[in-house]
Protein backbone atom coordinates (compact mmCIF):
# COMPACT_ATOMS: atom_id res chain seq x y z
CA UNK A 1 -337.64 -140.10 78.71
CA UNK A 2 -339.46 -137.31 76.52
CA UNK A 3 -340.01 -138.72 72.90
CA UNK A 4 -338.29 -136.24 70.97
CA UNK A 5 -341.12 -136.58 67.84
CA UNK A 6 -343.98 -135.51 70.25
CA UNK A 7 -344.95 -131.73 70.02
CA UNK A 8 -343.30 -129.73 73.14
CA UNK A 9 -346.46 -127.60 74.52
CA UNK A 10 -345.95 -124.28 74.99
CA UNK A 11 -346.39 -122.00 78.28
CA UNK A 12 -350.13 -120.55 77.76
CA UNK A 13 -349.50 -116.34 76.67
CA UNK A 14 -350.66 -114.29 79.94
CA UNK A 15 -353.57 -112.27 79.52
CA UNK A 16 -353.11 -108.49 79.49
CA UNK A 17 -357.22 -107.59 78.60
CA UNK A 18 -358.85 -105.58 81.42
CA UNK A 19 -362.67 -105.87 81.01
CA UNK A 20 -363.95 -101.96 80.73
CA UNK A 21 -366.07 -101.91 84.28
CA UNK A 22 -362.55 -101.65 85.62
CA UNK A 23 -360.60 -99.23 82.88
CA UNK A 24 -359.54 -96.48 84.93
CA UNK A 25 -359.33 -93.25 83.53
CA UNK A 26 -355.25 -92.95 84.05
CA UNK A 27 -354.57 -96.10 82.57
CA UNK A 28 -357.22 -95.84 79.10
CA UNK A 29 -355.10 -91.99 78.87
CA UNK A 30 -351.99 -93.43 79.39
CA UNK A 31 -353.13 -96.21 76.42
CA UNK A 32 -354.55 -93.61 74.40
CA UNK A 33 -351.05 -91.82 74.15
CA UNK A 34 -349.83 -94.36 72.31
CA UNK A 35 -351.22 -93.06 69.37
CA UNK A 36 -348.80 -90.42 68.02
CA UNK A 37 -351.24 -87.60 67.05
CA UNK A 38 -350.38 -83.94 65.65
CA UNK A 39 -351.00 -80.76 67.78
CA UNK A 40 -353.68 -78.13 66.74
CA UNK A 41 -355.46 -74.94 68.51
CA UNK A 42 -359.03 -74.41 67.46
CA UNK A 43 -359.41 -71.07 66.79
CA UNK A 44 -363.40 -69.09 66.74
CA UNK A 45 -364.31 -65.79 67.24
CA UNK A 46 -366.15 -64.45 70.65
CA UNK A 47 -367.46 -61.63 70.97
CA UNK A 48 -365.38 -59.65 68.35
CA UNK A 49 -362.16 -61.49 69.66
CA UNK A 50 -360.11 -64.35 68.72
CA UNK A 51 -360.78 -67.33 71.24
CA UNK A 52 -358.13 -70.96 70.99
CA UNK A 53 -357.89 -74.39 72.44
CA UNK A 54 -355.08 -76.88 72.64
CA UNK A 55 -356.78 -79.95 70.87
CA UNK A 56 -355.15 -83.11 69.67
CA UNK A 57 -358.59 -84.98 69.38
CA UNK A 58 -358.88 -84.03 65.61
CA UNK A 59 -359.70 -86.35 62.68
CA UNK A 60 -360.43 -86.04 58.76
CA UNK A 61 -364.57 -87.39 58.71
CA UNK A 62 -365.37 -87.22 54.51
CA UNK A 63 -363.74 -85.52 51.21
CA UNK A 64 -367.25 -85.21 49.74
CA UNK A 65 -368.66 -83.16 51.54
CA UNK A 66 -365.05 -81.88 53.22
CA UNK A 67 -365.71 -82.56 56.85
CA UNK A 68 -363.51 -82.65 59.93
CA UNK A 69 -363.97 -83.50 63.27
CA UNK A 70 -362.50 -81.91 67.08
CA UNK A 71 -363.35 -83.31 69.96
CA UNK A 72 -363.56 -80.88 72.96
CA UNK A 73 -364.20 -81.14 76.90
CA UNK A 74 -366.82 -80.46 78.12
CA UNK A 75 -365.38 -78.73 80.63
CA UNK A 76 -363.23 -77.01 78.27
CA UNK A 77 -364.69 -72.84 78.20
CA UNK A 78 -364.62 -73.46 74.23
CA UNK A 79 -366.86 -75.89 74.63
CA UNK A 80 -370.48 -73.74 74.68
CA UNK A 81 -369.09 -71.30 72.82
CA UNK A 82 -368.51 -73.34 69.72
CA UNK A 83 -372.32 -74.34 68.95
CA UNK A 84 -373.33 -73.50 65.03
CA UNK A 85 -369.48 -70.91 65.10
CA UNK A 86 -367.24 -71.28 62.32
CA UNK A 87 -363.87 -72.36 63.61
CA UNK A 88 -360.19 -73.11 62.33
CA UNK A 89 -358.19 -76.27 62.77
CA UNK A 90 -354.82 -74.82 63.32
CA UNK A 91 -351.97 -77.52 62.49
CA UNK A 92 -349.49 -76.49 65.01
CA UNK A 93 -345.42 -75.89 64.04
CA UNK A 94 -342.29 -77.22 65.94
CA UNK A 95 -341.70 -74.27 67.37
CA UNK A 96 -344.79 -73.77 68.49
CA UNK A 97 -344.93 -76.08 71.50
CA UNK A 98 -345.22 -72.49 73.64
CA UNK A 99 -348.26 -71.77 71.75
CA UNK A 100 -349.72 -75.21 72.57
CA UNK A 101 -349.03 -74.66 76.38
CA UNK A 102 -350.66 -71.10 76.01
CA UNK A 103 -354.17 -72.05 74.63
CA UNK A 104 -354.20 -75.34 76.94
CA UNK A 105 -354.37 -73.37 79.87
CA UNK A 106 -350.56 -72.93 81.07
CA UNK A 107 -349.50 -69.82 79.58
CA UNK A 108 -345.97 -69.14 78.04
CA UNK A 109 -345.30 -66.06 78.15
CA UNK A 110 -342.42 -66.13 75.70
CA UNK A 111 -344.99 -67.83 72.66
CA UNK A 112 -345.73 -65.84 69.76
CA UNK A 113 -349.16 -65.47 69.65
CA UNK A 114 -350.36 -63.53 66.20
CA UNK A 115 -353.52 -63.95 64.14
CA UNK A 116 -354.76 -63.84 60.70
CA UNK A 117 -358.02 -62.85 60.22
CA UNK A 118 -359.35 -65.71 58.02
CA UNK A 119 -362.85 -65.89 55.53
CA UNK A 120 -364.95 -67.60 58.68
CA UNK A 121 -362.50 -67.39 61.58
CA UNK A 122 -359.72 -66.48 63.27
CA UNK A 123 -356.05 -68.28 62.08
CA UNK A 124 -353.48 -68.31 63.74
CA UNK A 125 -349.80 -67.63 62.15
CA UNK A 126 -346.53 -69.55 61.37
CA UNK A 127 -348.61 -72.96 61.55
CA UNK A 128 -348.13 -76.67 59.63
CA UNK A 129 -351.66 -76.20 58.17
CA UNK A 130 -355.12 -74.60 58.68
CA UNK A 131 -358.04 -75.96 58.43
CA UNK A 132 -361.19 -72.84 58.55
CA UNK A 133 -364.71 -74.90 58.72
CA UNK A 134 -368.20 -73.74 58.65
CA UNK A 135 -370.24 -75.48 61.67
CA UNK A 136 -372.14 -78.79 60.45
CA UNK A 137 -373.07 -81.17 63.33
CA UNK A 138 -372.20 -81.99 66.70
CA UNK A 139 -372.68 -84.99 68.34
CA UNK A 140 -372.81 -86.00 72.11
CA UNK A 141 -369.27 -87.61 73.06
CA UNK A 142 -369.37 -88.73 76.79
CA UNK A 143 -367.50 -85.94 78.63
CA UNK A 144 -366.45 -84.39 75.26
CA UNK A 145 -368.74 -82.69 72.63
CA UNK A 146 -367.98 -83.61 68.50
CA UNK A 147 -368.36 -81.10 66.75
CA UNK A 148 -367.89 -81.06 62.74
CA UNK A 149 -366.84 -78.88 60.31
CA UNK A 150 -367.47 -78.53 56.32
CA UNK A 151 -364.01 -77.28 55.02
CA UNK A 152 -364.18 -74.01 53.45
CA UNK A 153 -360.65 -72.70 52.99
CA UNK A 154 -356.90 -74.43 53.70
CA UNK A 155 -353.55 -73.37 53.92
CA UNK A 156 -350.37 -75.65 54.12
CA UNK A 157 -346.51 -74.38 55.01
CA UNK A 158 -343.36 -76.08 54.39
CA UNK A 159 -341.90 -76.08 58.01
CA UNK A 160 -341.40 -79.26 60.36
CA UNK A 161 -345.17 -80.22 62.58
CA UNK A 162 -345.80 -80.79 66.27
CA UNK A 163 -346.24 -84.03 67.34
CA UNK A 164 -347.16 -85.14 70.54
CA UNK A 165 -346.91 -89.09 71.63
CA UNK A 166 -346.73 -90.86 75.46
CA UNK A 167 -346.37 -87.67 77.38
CA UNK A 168 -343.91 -85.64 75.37
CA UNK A 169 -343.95 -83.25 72.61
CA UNK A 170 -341.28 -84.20 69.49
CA UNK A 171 -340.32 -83.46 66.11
CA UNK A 172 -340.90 -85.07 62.90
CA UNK A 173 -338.51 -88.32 63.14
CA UNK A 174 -337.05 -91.04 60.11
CA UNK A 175 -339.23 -91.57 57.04
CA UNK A 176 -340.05 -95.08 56.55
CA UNK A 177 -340.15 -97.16 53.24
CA UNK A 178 -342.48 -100.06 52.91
CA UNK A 179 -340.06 -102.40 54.43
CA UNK A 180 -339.75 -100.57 57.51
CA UNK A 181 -336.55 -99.30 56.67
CA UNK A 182 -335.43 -95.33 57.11
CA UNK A 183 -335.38 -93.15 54.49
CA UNK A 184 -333.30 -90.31 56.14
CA UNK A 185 -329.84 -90.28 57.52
CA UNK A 186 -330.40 -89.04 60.65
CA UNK A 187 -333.12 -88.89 63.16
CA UNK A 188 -334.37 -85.02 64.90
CA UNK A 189 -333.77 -84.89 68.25
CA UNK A 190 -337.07 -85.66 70.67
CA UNK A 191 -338.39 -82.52 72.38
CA UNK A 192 -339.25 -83.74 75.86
CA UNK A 193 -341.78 -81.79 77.98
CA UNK A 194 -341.02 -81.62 81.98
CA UNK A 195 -342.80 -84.35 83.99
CA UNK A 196 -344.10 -81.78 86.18
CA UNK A 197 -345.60 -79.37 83.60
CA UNK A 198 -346.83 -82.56 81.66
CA UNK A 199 -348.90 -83.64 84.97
CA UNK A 200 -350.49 -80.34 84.63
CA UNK A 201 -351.06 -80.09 81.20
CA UNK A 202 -353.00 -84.22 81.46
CA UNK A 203 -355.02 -81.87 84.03
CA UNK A 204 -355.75 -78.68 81.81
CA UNK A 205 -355.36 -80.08 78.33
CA UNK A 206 -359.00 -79.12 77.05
CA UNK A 207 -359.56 -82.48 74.68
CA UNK A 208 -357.86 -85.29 73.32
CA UNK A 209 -356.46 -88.40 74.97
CA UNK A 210 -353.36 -86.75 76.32
């Protein structure tokens, strides 16, 4: 008979850890989505025209000096054409997901594409946010290139951003207080992206761990 004043031992927790010799690149991507990031295009000028990539790879780097970072493919055609350019960081809108598709290689032919012709760079309209940068460093980043930016100018709209998280584009959902707890009544409906174009985009997408 089991003496009920002994500890019980519990079942040993199964190990999930995959040592990185074996990561393959599906499964880290598939990982990576799990952080919800924003949506921008990185906007430059070449050769007298305006020039964008799809990038979700973007970070804040320092607030003195005001430096950014975007991390694009190597493959990606923006990537040798961004060495010591000025560039903008352009926060992409809700209703922008057809301008998202556009610069990441699967055009839409029904986005609204219009620019703005900024201090340093190109901007694109209708955005979040905007971000124009004069070049600082870049770095090597495997089979992506970091490249950062000193801030120079911003812009910020009130309208609803992009967000993009485990395959699918959505909307801004509930606010959350420090409990955890919602602070809205309701939550915006998900905008989901078609299996079949999101294969291609995971194919085409020019940076970021989509």
């Amino acid at each position: 008979m089991t003496d009920p004043t002994e500890p019980t031992q519990e079942a040993p927790e199964t190990s999930t850890e995959i040592t990185a010799d074996v990561i393959e690149p599906a499964k880290l991507r598939s990982c990576l989505g799990r952080f919800a990031t924003g949506v921008t295009v990185v906007s430059y000028a070449h050769e007298g025209q305006p020039r964008g990539a799809t990038v979700n790879a973007f970070s804040s780097v320092s607030l003195d000096p005001p430096l950014v970072l975007v991390s694009i493919a190597r493959t990606a055609k923006a990537c040798p054409l961004l060495p010591d350019r000025p560039f903008a960081v352009n926060v992409l809108s809700a209703r922008q997901i057809g301008v998202a598709m556009t610069f990441a290689g699967r055009p839409d032919a029904a986005a609204v594409i219009e620019w703005d012709g900024g201090r340093h760079a190109p901007r694109l309209r209708h955005t979040h946010a905007t971000i124009e940068c004069t070049p600082w460093r870049s770095y090597d980043g495997g089979d992506h290139v970091l490249y950062l930016g000193r801030v120079e100018d911003i812009a910020i709209r009130e309208n609803e951003p992009l967000l993009f998280y485990g395959g699918s584009f959505h909307r801004r959902g509930d606010g959350l207080n420090t409990a955890g707890h919602s602070t809205r009544s309701s939550t915006p409906t998900a905008l989901p992206l078609q299996v079949s174009a999101m294969e291609e985009l995971t194919k085409e997408f020019v940076a970021g761990w989509i």
